[in-house]
C-alpha atoms as a PDB file:
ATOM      1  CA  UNK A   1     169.433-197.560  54.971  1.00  0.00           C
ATOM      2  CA  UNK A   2     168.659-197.460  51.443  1.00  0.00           C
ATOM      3  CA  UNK A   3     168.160-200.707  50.095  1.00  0.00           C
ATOM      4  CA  UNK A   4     168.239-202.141  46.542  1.00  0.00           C
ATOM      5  CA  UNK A   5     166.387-205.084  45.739  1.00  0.00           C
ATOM      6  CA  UNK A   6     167.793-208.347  44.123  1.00  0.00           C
ATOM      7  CA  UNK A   7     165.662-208.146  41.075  1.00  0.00           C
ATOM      8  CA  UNK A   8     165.954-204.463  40.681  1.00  0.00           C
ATOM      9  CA  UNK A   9     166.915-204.899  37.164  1.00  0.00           C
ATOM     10  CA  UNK A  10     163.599-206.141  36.476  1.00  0.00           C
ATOM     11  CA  UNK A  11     161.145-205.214  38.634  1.00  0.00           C
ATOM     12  CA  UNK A  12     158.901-201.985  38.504  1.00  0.00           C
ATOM     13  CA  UNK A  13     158.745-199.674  35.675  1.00  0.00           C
ATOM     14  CA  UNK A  14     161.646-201.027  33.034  1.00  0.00           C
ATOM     15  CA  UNK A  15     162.683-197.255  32.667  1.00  0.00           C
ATOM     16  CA  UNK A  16     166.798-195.721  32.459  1.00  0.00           C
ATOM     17  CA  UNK A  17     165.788-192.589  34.569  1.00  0.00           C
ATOM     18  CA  UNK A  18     163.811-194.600  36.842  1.00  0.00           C
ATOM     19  CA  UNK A  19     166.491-197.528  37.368  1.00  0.00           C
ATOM     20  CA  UNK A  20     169.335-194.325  37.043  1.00  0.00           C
ATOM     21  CA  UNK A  21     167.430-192.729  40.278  1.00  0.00           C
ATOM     22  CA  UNK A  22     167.414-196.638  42.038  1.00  0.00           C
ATOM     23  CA  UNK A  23     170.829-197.172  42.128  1.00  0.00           C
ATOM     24  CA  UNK A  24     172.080-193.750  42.872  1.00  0.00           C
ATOM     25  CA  UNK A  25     169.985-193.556  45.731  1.00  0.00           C
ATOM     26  CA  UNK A  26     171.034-197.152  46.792  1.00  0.00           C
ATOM     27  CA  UNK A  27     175.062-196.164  45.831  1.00  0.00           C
ATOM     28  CA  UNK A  28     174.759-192.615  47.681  1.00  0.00           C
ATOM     29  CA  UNK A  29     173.159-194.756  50.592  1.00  0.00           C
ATOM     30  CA  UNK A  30     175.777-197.197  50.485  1.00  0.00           C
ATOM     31  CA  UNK A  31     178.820-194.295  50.284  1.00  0.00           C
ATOM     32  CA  UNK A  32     177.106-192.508  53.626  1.00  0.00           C
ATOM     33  CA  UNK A  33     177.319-195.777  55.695  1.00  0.00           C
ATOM     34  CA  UNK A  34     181.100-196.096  54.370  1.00  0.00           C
ATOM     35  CA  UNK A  35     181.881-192.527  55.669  1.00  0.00           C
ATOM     36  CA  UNK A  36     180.391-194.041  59.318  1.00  0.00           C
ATOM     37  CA  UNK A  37     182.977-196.450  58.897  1.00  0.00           C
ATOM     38  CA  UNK A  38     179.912-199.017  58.706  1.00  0.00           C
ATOM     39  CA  UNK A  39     180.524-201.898  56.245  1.00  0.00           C
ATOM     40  CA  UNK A  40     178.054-204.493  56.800  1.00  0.00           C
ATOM     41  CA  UNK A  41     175.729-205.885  55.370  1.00  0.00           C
ATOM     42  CA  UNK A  42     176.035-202.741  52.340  1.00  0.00           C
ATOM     43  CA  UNK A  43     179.503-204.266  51.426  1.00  0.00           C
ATOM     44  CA  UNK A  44     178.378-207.723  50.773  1.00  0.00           C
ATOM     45  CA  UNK A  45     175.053-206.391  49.064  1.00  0.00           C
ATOM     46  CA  UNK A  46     177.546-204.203  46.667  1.00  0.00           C
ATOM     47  CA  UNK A  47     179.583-207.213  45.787  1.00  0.00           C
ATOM     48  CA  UNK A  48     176.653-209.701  45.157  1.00  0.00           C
ATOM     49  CA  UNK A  49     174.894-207.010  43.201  1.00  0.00           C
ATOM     50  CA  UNK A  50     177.612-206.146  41.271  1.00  0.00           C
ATOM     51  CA  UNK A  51     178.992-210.247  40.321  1.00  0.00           C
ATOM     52  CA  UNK A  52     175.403-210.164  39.739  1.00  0.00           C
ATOM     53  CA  UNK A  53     175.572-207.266  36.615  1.00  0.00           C
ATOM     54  CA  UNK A  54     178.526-208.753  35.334  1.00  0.00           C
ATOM     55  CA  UNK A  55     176.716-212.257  34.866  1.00  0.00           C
ATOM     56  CA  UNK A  56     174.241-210.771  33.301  1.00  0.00           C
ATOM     57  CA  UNK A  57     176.517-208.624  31.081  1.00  0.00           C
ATOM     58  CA  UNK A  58     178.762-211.555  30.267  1.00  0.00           C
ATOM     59  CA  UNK A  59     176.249-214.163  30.073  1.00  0.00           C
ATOM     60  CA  UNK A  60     172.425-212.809  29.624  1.00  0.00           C
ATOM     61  CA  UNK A  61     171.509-214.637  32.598  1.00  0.00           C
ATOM     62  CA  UNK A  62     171.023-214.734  36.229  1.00  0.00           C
ATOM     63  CA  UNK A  63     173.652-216.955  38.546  1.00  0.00           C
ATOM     64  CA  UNK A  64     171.855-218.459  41.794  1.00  0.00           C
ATOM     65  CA  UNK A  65     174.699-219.118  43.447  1.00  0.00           C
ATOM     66  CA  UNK A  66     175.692-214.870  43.428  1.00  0.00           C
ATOM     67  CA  UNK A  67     172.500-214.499  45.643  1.00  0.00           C
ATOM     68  CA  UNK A  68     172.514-214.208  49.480  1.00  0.00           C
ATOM     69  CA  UNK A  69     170.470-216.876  51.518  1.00  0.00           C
ATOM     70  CA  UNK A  70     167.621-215.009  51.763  1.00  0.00           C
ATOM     71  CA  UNK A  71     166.634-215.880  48.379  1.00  0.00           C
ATOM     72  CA  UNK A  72     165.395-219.075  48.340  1.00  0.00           C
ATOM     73  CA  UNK A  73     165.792-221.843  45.437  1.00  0.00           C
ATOM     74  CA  UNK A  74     161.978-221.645  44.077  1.00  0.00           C
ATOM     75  CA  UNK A  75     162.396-217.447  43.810  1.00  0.00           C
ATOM     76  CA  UNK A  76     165.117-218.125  42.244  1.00  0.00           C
ATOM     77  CA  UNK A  77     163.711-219.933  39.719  1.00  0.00           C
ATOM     78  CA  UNK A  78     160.718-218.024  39.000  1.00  0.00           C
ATOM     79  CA  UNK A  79     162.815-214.515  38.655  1.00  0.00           C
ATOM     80  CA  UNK A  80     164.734-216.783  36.589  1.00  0.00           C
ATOM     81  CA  UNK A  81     162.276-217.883  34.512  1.00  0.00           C
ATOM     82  CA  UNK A  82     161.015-214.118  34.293  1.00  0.00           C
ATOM     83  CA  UNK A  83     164.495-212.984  32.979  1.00  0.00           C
ATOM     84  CA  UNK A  84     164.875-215.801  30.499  1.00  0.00           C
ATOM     85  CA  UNK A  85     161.435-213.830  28.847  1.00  0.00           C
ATOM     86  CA  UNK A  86     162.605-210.164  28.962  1.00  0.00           C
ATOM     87  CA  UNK A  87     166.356-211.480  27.058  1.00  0.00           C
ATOM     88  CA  UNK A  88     163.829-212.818  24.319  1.00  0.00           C
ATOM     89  CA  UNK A  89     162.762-209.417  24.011  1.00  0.00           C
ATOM     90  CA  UNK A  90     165.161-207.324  22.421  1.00  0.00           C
ATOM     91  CA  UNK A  91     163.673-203.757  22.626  1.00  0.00           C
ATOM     92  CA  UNK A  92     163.618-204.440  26.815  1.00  0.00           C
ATOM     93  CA  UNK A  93     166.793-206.129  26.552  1.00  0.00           C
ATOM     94  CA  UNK A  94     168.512-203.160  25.151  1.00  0.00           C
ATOM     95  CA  UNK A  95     167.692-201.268  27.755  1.00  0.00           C
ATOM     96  CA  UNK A  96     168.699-203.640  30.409  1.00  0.00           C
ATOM     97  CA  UNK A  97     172.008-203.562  28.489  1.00  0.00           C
ATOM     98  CA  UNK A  98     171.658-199.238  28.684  1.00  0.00           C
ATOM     99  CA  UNK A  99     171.056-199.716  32.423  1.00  0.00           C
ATOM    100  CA  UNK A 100     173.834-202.118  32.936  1.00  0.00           C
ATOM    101  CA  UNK A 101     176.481-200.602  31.054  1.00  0.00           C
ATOM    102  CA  UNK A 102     175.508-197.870  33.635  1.00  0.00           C
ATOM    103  CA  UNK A 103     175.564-199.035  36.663  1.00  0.00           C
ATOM    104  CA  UNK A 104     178.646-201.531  36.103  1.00  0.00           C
ATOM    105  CA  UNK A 105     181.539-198.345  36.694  1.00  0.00           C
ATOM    106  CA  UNK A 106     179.629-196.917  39.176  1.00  0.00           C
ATOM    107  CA  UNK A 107     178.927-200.295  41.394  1.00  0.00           C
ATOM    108  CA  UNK A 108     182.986-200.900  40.833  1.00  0.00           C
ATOM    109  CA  UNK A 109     183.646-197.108  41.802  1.00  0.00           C
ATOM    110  CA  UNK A 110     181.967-197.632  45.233  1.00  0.00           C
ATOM    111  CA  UNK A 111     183.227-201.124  45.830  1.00  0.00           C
ATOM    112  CA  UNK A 112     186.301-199.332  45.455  1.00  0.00           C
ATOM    113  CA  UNK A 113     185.822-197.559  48.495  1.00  0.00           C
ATOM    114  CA  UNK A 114     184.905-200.308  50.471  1.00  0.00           C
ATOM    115  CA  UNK A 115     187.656-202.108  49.951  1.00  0.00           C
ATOM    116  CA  UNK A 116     189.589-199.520  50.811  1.00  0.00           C
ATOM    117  CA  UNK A 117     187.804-198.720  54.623  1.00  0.00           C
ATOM    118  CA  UNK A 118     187.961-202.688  54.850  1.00  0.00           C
ATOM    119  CA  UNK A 119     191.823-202.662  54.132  1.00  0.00           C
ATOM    120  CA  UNK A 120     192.190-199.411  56.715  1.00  0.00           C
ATOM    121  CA  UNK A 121     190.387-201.283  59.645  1.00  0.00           C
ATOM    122  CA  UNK A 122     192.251-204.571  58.860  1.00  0.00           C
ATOM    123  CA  UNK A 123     195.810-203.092  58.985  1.00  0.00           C
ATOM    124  CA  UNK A 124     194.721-201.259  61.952  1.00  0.00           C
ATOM    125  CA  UNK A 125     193.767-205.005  63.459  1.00  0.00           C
ATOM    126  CA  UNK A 126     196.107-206.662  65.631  1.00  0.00           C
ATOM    127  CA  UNK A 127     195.381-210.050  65.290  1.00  0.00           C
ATOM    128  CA  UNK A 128     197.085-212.922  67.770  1.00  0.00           C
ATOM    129  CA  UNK A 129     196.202-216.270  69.576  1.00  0.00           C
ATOM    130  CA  UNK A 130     196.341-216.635  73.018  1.00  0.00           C
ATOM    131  CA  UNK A 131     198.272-218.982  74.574  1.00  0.00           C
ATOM    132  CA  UNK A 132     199.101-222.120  72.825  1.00  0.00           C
ATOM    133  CA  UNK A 133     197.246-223.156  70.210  1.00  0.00           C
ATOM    134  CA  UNK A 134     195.424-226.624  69.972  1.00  0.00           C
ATOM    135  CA  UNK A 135     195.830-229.279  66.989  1.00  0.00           C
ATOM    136  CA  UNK A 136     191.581-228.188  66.698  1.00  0.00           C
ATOM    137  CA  UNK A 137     191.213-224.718  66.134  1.00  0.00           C
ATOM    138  CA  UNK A 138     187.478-224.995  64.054  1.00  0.00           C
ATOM    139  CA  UNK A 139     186.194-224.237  67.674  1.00  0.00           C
ATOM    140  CA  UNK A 140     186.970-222.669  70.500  1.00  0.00           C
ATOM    141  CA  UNK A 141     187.315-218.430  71.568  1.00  0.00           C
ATOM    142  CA  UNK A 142     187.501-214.444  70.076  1.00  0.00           C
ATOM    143  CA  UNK A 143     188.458-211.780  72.195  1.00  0.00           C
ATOM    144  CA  UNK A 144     187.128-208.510  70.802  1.00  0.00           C
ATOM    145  CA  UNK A 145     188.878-205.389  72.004  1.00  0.00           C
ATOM    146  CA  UNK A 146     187.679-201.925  70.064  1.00  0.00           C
ATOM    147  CA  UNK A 147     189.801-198.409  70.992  1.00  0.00           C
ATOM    148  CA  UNK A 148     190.499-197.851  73.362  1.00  0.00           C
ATOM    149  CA  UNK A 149     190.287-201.206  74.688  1.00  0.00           C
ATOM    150  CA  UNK A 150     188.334-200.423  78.293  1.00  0.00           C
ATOM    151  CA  UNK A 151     186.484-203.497  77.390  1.00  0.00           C
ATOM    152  CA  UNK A 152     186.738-207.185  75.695  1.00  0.00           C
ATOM    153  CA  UNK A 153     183.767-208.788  74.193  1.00  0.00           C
ATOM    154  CA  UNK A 154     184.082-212.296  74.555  1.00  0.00           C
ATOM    155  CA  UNK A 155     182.405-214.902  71.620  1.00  0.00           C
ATOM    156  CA  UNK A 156     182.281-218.509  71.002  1.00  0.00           C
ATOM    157  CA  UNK A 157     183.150-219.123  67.778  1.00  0.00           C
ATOM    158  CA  UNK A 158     182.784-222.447  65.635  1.00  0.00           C
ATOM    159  CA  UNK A 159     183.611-222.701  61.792  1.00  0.00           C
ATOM    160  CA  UNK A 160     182.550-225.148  58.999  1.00  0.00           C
ATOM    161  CA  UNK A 161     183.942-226.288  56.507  1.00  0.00           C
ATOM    162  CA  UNK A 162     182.419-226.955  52.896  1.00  0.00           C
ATOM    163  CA  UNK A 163     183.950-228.565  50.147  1.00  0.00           C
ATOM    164  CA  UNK A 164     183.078-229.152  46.621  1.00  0.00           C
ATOM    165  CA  UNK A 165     184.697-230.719  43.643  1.00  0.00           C
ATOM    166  CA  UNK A 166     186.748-227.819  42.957  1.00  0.00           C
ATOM    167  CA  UNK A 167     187.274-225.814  46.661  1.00  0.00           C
ATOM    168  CA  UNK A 168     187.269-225.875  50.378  1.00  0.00           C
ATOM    169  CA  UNK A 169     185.074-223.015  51.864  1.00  0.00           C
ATOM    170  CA  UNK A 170     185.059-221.905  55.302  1.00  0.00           C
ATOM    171  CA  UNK A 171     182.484-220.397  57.729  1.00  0.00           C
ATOM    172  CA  UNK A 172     182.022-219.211  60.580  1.00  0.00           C
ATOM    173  CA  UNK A 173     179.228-218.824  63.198  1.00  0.00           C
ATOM    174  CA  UNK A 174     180.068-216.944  66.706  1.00  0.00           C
ATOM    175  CA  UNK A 175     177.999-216.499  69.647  1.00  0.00           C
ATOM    176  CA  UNK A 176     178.684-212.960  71.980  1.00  0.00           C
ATOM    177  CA  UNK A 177     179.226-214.544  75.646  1.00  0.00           C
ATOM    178  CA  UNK A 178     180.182-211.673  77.709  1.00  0.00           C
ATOM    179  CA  UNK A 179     181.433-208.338  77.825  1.00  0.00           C
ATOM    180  CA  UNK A 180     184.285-207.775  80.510  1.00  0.00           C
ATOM    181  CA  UNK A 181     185.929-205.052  81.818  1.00  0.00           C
ATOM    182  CA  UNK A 182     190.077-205.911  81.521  1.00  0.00           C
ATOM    183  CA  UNK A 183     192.354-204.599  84.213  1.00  0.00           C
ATOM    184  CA  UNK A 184     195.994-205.460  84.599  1.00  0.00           C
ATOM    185  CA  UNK A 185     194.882-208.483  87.158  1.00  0.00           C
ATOM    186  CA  UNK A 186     192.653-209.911  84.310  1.00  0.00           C
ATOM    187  CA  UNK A 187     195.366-210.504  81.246  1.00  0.00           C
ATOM    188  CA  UNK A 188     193.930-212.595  77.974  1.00  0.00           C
ATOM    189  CA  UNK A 189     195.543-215.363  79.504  1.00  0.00           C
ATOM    190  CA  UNK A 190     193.730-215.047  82.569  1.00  0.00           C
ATOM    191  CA  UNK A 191     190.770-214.922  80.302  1.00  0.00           C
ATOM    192  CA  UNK A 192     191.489-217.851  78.914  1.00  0.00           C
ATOM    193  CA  UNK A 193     191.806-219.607  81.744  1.00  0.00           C
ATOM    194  CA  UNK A 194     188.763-218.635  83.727  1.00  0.00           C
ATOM    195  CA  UNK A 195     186.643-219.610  80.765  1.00  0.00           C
ATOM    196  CA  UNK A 196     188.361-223.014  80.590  1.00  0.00           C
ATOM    197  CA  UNK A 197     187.041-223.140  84.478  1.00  0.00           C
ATOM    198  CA  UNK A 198     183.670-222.171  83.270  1.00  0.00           C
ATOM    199  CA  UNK A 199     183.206-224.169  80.009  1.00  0.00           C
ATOM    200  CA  UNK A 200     184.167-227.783  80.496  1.00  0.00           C
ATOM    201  CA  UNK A 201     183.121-228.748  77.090  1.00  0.00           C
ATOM    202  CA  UNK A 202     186.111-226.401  75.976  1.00  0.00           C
ATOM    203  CA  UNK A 203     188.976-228.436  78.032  1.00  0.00           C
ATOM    204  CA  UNK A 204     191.515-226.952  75.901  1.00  0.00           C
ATOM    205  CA  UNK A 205     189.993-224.546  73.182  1.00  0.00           C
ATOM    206  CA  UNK A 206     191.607-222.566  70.562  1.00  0.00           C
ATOM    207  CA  UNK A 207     191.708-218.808  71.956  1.00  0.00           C
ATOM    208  CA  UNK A 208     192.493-215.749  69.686  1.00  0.00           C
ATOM    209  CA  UNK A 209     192.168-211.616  70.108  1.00  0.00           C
ATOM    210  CA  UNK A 210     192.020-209.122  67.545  1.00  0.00           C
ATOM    211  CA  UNK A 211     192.454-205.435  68.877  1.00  0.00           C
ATOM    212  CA  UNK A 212     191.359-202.363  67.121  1.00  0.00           C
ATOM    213  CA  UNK A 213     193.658-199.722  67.295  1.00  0.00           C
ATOM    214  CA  UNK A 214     191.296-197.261  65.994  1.00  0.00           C
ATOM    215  CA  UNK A 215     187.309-196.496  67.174  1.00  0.00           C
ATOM    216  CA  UNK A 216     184.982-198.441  64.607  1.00  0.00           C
ATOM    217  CA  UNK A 217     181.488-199.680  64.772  1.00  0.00           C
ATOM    218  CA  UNK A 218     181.966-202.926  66.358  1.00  0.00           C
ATOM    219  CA  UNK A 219     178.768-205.017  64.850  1.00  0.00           C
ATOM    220  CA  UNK A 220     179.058-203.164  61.484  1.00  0.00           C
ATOM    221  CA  UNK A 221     182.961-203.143  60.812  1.00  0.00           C
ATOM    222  CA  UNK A 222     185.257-204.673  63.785  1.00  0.00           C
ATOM    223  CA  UNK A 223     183.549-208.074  64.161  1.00  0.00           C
ATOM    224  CA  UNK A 224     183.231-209.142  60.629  1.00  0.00           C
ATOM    225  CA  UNK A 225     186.174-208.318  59.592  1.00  0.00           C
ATOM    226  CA  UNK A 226     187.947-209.786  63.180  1.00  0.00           C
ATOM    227  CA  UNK A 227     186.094-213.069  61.967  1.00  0.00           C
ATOM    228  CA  UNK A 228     187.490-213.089  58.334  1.00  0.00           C
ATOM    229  CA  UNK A 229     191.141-212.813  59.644  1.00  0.00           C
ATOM    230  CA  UNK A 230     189.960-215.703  62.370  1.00  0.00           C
ATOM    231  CA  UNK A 231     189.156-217.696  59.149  1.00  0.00           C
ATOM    232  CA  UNK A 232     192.134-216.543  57.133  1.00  0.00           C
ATOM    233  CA  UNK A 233     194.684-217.495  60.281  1.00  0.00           C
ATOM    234  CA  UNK A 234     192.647-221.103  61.011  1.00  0.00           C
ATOM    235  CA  UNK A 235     193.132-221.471  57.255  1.00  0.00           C
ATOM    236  CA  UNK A 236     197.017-221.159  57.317  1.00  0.00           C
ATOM    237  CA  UNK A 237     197.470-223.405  60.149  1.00  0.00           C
ATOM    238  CA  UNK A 238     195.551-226.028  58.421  1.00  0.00           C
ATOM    239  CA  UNK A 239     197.345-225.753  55.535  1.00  0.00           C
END
């Protein structure tokens, strides 16, 4: 897939045309992997790329904290320190501001579309716990059906919590365990219960399913966004 790199507004040959043909490749690329119902990683590239742009547009500099992980603290600081000398200029400037004012409709116009494939596959989600649930729920079980449910992929799952002054944040980690063929003899429950057997550092674990009612890509689509509802439901019952 066509990728487009963090400090593309800087790097290379500081050129409209040039940055013009960037970004529609990387926004063409990006609209190709939508129509494959794939949205990860492009959709979370498109949204740090484009909070990036508007920092920049709002306040003439770059935001670490808008950057994924694999950026690390010291590159940070050295684009950083890079950017702080092109704002000085204001012949490059300008046309950072020409390439910005640019890209910022089109970055929204595709993000646009994301959203809207991630709200399809989410209402097309059934999302449930199994069983009772536990007074812990940070830890414990998904159950991943995709259409037409022949098979449930089973993961571990553990989330973390991160607070600051101002928020709580959660995330989540999970861990694929098994992939098991369902038949009416073998209900979640029954699931449940044999990996309670199996596991006894899970005595009594928090178990949820989320089933797709329509055929997506399960690494690129159906698992992320089956984890962000896990987060959104262990949210609500902690609240």
């Amino acid at each position: 897939m066509n990728t487009l790199p963090i400090n593309w507004l800087t790097e290379g040959l500081l050129d409209f045309e040039y940055k013009k043909y960037m970004l529609l490749a990387y926004l063409q690329a990006a609209k190709n992997e939508f129509g494959e119902q794939r949205l990860y990683p492009i959709f979370s590239d498109l949204i740090m790329h484009y909070r990036n742009l508007l920092q920049v547009k709002e306040h003439k500099r770059l935001v670490y904290e808008q950057f994924p992980q694999r950026i690390s603290r010291a590159d940070f600081e050295k684009l950083e320190l890079v950017y702080e000398k092109i704002v000085e200029d204001d012949e490059t400037m300008a046309q950072i501001e020409e390439i910005i004012q640019y890209a910022t409709p089109r970055f929204s116009q595709t993000l646009e579309e994301g959203k809207e494939l991630y709200d399809f596959v989410e209402r097309h989600l059934e999302f449930s716990p199994v069983g009772i649930t536990p007074i812990y729920h940070n830890e414990g079980y998904l159950f991943l059906e995709n259409f037409p449910g022949k098979e449930t992929q089973v993961y571990v799952y553990h989330i973390t919590v991160f607070e600051n002054t101002y928020e709580k944040y959660r995330g989540i980690n999970t861990k694929h365990l098994q992939t098991v063929r369902r038949g009416l003899a073998l209900t979640h429950e029954h699931l449940k219960a044999q990996l309670i057997r199996e596991n006894q550092k899970l005595p009594n674990p928090a178990t949820f399913v989320a089933v797709a009612k329509i055929p997506v890509p399960v690494e690129q689509s159906l698992l992320p966004i089956a984890k962000r509802s896990l987060v959104k439901y262990v949210t609500q019952l902690a609240a």
